[in-house]
N, C-alpha and C. Protein backbone atom coordinates (compact mmCIF):
# COMPACT_ATOMS: atom_id res chain seq x y z
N UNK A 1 -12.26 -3.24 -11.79
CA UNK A 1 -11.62 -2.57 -10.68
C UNK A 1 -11.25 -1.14 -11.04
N UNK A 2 -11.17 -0.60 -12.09
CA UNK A 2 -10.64 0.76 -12.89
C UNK A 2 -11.87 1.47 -12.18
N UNK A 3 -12.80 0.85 -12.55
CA UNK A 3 -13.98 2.18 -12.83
C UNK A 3 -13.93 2.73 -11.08
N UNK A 4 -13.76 1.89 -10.16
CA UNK A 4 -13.76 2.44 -8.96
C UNK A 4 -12.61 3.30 -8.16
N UNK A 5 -12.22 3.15 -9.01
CA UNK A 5 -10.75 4.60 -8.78
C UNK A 5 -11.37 5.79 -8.52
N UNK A 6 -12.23 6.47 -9.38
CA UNK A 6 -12.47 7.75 -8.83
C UNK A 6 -13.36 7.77 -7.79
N UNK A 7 -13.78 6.97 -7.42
CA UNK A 7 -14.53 7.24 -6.27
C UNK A 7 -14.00 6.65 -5.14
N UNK A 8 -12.65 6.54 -4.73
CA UNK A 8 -11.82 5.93 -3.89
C UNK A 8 -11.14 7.39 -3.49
N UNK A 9 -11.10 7.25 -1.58
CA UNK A 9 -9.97 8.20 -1.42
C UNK A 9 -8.95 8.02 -1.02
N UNK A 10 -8.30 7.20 -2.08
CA UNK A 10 -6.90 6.98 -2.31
C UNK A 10 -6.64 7.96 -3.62
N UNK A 11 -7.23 7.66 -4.29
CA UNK A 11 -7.77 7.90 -5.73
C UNK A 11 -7.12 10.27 -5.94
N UNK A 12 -5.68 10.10 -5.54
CA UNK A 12 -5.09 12.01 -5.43
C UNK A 12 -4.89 12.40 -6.75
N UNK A 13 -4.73 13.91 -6.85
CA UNK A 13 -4.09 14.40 -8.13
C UNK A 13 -2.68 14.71 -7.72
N UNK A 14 -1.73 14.34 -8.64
CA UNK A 14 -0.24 14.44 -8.19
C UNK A 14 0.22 15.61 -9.24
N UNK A 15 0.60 16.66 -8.53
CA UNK A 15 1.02 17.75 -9.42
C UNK A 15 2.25 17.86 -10.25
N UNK A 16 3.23 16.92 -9.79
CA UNK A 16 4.23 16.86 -10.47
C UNK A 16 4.03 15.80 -11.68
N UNK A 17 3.58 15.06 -11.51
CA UNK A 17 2.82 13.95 -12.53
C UNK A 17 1.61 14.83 -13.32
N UNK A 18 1.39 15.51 -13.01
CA UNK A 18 -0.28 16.18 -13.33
C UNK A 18 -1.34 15.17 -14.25
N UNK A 19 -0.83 14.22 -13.12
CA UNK A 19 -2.20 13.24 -13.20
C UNK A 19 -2.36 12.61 -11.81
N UNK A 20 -3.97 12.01 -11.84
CA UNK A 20 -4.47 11.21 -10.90
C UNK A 20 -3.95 9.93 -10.59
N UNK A 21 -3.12 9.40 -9.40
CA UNK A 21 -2.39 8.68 -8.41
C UNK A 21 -3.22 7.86 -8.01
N UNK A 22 -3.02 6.04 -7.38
CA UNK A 22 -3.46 5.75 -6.23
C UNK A 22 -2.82 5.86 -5.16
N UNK A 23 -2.65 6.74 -4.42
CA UNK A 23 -1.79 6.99 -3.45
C UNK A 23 -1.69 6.48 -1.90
N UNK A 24 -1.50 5.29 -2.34
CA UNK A 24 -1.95 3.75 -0.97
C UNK A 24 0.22 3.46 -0.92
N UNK A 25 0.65 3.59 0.57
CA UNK A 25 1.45 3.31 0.74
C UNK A 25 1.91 1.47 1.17
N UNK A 26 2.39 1.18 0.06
CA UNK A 26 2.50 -0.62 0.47
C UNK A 26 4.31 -0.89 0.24
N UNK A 27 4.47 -1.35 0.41
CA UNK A 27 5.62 -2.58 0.50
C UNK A 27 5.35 -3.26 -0.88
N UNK A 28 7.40 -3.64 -1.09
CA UNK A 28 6.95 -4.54 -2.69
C UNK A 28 6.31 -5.65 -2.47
N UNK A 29 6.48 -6.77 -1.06
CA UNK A 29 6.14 -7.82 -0.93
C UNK A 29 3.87 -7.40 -1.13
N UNK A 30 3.54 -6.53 -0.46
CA UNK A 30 2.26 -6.05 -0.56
C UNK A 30 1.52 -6.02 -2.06
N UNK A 31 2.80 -5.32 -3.06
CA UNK A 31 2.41 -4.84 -4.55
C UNK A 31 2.56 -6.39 -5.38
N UNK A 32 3.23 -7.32 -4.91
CA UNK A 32 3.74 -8.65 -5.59
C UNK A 32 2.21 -8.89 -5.72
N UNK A 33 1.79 -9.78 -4.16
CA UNK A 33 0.93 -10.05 -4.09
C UNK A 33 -0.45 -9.28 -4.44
N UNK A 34 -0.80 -7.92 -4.67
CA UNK A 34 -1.67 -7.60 -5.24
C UNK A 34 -1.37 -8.01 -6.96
N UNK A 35 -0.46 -7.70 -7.59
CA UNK A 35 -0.31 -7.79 -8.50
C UNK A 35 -0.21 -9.46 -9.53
N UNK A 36 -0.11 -10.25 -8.43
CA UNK A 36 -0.30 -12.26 -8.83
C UNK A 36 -1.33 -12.59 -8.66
N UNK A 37 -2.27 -11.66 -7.43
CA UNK A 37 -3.31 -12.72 -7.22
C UNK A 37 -4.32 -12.20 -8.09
N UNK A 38 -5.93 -12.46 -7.96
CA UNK A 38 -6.36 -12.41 -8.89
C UNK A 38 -8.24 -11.97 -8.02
N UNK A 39 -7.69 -10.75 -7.78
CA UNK A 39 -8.72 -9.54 -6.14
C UNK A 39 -9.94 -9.38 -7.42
N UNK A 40 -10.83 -9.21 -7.42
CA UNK A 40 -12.26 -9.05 -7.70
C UNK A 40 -12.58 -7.69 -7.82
N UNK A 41 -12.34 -6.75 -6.38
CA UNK A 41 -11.97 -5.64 -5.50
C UNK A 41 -10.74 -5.27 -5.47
N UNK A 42 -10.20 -3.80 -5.17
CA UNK A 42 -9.12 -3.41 -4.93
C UNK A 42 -9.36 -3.95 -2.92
N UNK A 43 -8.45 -4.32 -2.82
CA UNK A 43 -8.10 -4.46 -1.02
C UNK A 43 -7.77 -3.03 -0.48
N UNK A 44 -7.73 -1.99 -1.08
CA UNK A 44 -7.20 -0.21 -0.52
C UNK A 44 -8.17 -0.09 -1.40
N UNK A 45 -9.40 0.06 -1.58
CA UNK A 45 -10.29 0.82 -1.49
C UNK A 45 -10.67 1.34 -0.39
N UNK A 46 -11.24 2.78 -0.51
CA UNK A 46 -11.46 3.39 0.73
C UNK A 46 -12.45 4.96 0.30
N UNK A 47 -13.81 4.59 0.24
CA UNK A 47 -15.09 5.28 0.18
C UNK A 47 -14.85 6.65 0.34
N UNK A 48 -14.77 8.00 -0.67
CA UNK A 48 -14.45 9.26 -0.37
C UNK A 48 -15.51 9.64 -0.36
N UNK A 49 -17.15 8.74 -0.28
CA UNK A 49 -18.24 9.23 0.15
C UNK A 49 -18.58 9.42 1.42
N UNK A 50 -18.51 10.56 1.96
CA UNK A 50 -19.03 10.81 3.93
C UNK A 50 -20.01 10.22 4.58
N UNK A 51 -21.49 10.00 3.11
CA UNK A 51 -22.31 9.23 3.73
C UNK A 51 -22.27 7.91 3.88
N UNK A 52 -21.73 7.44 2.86
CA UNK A 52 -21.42 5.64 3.16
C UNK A 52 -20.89 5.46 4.18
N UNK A 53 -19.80 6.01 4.62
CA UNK A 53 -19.04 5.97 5.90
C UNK A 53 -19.66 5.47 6.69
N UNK A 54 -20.24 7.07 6.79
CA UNK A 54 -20.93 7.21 8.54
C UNK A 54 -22.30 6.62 8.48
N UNK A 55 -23.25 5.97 6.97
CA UNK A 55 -24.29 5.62 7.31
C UNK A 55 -24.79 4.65 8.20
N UNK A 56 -24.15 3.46 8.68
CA UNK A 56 -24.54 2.67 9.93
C UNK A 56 -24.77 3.45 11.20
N UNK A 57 -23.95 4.65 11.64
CA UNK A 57 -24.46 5.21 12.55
C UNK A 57 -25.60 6.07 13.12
N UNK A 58 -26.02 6.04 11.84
CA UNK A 58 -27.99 6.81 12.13
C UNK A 58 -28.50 6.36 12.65
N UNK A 59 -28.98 5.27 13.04
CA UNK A 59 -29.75 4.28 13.74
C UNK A 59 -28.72 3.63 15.38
């Protein structure tokens, strides 16, 4: 699940930290459960590629 951080746009640089953030707004009950269960995938992933996005809509 690490390696897909940088290519997530969640995935900010935080200047006061001056480091790279996942910057996904959740609830503790949200962070529990990410953090017990046992995700494959991040569930807040979110593609900062334009073409993946929008590629179903070419056709």
């Amino acid at each position: 699940m690490s390696g897909m951080c940088e290519s997530c746009n969640n995935y900010v640089y935080d200047e006061d930290d001056e480091a790279y953030v996942c910057d996904v707004d959740i609830d503790e009950d949200d962070m529990a459960r990410l953090f017990s269960s046992h995700y494959k995938e991040c569930p807040f992933y979110r593609s900062d590629n334009e073409y993946a996005v929008v590629k179903h809509q070419a056709f």
